[in-house]
Protein backbone atom coordinates (compact mmCIF):
# COMPACT_ATOMS: atom_id res chain seq x y z
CA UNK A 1 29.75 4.26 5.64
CA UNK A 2 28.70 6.78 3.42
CA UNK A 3 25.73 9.27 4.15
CA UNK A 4 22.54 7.78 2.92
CA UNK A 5 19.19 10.16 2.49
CA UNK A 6 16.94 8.24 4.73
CA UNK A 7 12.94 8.38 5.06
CA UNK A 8 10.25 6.10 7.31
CA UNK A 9 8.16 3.66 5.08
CA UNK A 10 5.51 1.73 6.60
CA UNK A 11 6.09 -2.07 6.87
CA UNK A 12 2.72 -2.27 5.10
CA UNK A 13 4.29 -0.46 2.43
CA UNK A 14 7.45 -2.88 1.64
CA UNK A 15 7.56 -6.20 -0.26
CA UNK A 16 10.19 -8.58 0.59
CA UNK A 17 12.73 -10.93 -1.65
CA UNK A 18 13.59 -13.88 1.11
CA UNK A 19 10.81 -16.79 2.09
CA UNK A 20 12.33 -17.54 5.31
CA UNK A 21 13.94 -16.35 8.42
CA UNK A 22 16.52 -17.62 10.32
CA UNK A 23 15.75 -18.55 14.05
CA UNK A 24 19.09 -18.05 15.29
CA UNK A 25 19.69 -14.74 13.45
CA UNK A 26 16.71 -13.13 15.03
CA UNK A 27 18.42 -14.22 18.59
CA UNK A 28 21.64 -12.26 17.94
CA UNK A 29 20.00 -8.88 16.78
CA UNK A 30 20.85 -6.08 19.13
CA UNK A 31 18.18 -4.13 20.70
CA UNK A 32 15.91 -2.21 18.36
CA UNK A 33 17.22 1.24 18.77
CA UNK A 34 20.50 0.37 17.62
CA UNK A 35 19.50 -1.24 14.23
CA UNK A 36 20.52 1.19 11.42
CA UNK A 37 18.68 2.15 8.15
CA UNK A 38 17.88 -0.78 5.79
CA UNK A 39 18.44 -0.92 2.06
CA UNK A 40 15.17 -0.93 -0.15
CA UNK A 41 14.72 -0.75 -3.96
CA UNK A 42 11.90 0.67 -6.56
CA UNK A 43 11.47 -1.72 -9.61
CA UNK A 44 8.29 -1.58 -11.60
CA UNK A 45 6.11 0.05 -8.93
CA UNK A 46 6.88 -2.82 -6.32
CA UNK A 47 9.38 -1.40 -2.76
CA UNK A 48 10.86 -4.02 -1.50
CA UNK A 49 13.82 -4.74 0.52
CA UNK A 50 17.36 -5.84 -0.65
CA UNK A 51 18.77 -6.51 2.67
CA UNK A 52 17.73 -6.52 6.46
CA UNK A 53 14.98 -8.97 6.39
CA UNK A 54 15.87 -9.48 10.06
CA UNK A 55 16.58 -6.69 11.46
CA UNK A 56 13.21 -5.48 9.75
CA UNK A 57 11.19 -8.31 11.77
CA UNK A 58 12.90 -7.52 14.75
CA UNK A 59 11.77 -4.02 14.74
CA UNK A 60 7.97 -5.02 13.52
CA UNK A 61 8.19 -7.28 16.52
CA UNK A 62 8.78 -5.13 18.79
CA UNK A 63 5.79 -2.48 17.74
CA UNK A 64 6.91 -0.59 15.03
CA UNK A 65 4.65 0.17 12.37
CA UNK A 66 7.42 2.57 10.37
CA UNK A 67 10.62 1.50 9.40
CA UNK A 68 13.95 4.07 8.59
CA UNK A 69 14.77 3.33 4.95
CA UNK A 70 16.98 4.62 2.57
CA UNK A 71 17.36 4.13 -1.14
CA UNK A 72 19.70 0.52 -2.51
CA UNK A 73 21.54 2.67 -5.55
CA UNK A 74 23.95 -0.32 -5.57
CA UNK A 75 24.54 -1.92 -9.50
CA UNK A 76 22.80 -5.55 -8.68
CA UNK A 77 20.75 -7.84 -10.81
CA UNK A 78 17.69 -6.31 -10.23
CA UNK A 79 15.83 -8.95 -12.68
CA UNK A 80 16.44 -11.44 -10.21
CA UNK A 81 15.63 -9.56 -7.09
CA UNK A 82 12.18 -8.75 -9.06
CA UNK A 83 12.06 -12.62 -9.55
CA UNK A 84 12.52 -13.41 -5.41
CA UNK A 85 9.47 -10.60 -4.93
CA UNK A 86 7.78 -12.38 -7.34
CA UNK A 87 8.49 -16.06 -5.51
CA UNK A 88 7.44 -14.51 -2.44
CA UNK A 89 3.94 -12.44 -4.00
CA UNK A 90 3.10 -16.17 -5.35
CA UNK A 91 3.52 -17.84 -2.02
CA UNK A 92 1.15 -15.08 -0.27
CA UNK A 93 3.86 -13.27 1.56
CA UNK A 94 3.29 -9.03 1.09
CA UNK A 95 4.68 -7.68 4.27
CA UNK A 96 7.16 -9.01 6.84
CA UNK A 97 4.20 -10.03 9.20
CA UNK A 98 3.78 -12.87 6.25
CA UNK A 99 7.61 -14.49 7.46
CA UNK A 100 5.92 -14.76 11.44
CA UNK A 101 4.99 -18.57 10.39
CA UNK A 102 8.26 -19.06 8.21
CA UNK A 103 11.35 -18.16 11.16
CA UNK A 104 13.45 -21.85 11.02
CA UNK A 105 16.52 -23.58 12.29
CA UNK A 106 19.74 -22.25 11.05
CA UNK A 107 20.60 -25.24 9.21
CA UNK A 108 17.12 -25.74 7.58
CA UNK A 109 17.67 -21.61 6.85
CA UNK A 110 20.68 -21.87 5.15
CA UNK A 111 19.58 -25.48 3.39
CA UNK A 112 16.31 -23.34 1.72
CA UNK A 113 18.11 -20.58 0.76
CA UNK A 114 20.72 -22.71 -0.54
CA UNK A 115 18.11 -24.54 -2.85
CA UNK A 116 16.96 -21.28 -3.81
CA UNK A 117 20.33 -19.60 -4.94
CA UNK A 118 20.91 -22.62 -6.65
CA UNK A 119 17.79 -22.86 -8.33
CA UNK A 120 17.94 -19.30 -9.43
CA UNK A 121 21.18 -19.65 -10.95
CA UNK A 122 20.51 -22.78 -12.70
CA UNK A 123 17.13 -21.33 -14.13
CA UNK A 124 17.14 -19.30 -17.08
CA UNK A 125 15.92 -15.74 -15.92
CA UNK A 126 13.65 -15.91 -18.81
CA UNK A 127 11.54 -18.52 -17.93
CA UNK A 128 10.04 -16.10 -15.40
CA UNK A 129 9.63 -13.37 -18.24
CA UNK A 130 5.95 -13.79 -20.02
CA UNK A 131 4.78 -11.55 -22.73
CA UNK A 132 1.09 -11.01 -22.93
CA UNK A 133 -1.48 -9.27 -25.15
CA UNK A 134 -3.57 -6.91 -23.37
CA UNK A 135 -7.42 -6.47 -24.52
CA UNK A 136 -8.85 -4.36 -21.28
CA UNK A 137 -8.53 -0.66 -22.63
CA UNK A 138 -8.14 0.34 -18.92
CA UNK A 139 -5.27 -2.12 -18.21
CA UNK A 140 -3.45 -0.57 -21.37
CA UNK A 141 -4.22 2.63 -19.95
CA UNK A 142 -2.51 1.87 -16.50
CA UNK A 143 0.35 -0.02 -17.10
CA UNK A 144 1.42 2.50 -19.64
CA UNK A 145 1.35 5.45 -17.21
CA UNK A 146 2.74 2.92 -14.76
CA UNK A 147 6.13 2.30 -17.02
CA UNK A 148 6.02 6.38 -18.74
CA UNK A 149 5.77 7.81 -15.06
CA UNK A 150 8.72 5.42 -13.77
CA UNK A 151 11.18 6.88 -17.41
CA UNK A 152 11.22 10.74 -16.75
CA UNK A 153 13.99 11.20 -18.80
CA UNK A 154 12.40 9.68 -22.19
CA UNK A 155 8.81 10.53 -21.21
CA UNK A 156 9.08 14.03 -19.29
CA UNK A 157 6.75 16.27 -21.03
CA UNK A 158 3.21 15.53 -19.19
CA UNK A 159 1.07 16.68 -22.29
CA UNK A 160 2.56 14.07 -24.44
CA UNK A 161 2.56 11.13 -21.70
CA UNK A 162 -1.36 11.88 -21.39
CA UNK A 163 -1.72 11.13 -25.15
CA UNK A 164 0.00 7.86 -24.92
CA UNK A 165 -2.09 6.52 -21.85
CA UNK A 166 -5.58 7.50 -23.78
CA UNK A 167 -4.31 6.61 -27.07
CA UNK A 168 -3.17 3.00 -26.51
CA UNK A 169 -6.58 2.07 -25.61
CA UNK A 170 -7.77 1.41 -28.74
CA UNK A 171 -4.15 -0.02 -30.05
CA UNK A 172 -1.97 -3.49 -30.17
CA UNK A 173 -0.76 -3.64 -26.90
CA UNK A 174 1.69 -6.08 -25.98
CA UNK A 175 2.96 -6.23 -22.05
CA UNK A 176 5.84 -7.80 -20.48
CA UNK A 177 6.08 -10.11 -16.79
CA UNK A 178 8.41 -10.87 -14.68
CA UNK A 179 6.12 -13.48 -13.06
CA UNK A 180 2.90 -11.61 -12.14
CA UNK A 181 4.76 -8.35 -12.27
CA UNK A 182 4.54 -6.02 -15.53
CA UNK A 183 8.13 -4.49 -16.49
CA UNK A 184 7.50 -2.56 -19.72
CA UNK A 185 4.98 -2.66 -22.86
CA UNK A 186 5.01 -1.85 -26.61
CA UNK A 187 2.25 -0.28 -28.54
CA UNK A 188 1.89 -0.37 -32.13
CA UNK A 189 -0.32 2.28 -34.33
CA UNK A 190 -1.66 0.50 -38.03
CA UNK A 191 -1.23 2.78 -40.76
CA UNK A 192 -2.16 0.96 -43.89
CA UNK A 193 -2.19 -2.67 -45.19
CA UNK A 194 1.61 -2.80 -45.38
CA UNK A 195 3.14 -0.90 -43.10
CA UNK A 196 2.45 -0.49 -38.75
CA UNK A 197 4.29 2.29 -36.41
CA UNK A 198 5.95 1.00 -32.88
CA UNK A 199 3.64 4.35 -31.31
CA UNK A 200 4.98 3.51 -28.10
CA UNK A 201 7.74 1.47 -25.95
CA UNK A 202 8.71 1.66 -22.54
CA UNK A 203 11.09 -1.03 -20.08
CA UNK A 204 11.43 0.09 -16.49
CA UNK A 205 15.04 1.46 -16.52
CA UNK A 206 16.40 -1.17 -14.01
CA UNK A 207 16.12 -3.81 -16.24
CA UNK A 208 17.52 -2.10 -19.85
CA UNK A 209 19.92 -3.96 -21.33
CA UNK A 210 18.55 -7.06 -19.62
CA UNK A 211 16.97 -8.05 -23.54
CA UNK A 212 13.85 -7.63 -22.10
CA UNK A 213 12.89 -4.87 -24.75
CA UNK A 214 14.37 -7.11 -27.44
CA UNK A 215 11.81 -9.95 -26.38
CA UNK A 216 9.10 -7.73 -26.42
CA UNK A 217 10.18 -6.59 -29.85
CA UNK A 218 10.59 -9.66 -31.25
CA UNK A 219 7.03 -10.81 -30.35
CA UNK A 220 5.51 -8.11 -32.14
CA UNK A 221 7.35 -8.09 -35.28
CA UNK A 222 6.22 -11.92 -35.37
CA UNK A 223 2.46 -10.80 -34.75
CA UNK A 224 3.16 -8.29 -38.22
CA UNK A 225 4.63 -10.32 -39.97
CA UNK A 226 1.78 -13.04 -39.67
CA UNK A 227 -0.53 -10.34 -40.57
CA UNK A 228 1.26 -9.52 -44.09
CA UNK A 229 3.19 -6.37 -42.83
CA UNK A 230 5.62 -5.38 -44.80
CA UNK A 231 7.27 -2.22 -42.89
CA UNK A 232 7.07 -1.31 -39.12
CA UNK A 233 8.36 2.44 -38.66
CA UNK A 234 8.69 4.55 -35.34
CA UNK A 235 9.40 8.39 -34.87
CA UNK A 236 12.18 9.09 -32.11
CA UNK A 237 14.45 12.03 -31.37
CA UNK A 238 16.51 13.27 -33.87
CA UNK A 239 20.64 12.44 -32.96
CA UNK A 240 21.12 16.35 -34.15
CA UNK A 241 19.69 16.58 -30.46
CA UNK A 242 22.65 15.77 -28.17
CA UNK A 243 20.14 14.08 -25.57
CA UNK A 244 22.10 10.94 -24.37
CA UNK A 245 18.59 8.96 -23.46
CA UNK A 246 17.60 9.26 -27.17
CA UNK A 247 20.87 8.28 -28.31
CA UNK A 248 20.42 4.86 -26.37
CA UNK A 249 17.09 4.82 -27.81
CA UNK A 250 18.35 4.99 -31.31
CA UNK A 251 20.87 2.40 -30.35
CA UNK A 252 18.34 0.22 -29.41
CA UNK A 253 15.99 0.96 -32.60
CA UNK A 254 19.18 0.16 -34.52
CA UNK A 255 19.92 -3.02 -32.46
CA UNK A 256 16.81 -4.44 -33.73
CA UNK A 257 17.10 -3.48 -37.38
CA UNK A 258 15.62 -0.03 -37.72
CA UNK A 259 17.23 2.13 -40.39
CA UNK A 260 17.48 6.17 -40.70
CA UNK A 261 14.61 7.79 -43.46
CA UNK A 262 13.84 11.02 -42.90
CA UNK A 263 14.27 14.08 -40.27
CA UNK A 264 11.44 16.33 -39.65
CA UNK A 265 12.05 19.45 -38.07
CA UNK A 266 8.78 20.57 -38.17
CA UNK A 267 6.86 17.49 -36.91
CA UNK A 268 6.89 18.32 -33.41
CA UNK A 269 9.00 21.73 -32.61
CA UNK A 270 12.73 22.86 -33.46
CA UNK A 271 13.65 22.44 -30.72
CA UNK A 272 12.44 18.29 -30.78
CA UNK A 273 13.75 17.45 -34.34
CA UNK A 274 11.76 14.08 -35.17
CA UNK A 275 13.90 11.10 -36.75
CA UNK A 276 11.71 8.75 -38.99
CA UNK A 277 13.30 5.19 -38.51
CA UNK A 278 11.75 1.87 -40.57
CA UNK A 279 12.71 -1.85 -40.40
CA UNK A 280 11.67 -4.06 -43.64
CA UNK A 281 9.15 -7.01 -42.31
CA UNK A 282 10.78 -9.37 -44.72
């Protein structure tokens, strides 16, 4: 096994992603000392854990408050382990005190988690992905330092990041679910009667590439459109900056029709050359 950086977390602290518990499994855990570090995960602001569910009661059965933890960097489908938090947030379970009432028979264990898996895979992920207008300026405010603070490498100068959580008060501000659980947001600055600016866009990066920030897109350039737009525009990094992040983001910008107008070296510093993209409305 390799070396894992471990920490304590208190149960408190972690959600979880399984309803149940298995009566039998609790029976054959070993004796507290002897249960290793378990696997958690960081997705949109919510800790939860990815494995152990047992071995975690166990140990909160026997007194512990704190539980040895280390960091799941495995490549999973972290969209649908957000979904199972979300399934268990609805059904009032925070904590793994919450599964005390929910330990049953083997059979019925693996029968529920059966319908579950199967459910999940027969459900399109998106059904569980809403997209929402936000009016409360101080809900814009903190779910956009929420998403900016969880994307250091887009959103790493702290001056800049401040700007965006004041300015979006006052702007279209369009955030996305999974279930009850907000993943990303778009902003959009008006300029004029024809054309809008996309002044800000974030996804938390465990879900990019999901189509998540397509979605999100998409809903906004409807909302434009209805309005009469014409253009939508958005500043980004120039690609005469070799940052790889940017290049994604220009990849993404380009995914969803933007074209190239201008460079600006001047617009920010020379060191932060500013590419001028636009997308035609119709």
């Amino acid at each position: 096994m390799d070396p894992k950086t471990t920490r304590r977390e208190n149960f408190k602290d972690i959600l979880l992603s399984q309803l149940y518990l298995s009566e039998d499994k609790l029976q054959s855990i070993g004796e507290p000392e002897d249960i290793e570090p378990l696997p958690v995960k960081k997705v949109a602001g919510k800790l939860f854990f990815t494995d152990g569910h047992h071995r975690a009661f166990a140990l909160w059965k026997d007194g512990e408050e704190e539980v040895k933890v280390y960091d799941d960097t495995d490549d999973m489908d972290w969209l649908q382990y957000l979904i199972c938090v979300d399934w268990c947030l609805e059904e009032g379970i925070e904590s793994i005190a919450d599964l005390e009432d929910r330990i049953v028979s083997e059979e019925d264990f693996k029968k529920l988690r059966l319908d579950r898996c199967k459910r999940m895979h027969e459900e399109d992920p998106f059904e569980h992905v809403k997209i929402k207008e936000e009016m409360d300026p101080k809900k814009k405010s903190e779910i956009c330092e929420s998403i900016l603070r969880s994307l250091p490498e887009w959103f790493g100068i702290e001056k800049a990041m401040i700007d965006y959580i004041e300015e979006v008060k006052d702007k279209l501000f369009l955030t996305v679910y999974v279930g009850s659980i907000p993943v990303g947001f778009i902003s959009i600055k008006e300029h004029n009667e024809y054309t809008s600016e996309l002044y800000v866009l974030g996804i938390v990066k465990d879900l990019h590439g999901r189509g998540i920030g397509k979605r999100l897109f998409g809903a906004v350039e409807e909302r434009l459109r209805e309005q009469g737009k014409m253009f939508i525009s958005v500043k980004t990094l120039s690609g005469s900056h070799p940052d790889e992040n940017y290049k994604r983001t220009r990849d993404f910008y380009r995914a969803v029709g933007f074209y190239p107008l201008e460079e600006l070296t001047t617009l920010w510093d020379e060191e932060n050359p500013c590419l001028i993209m636009v997308k035609p409305l119709r």
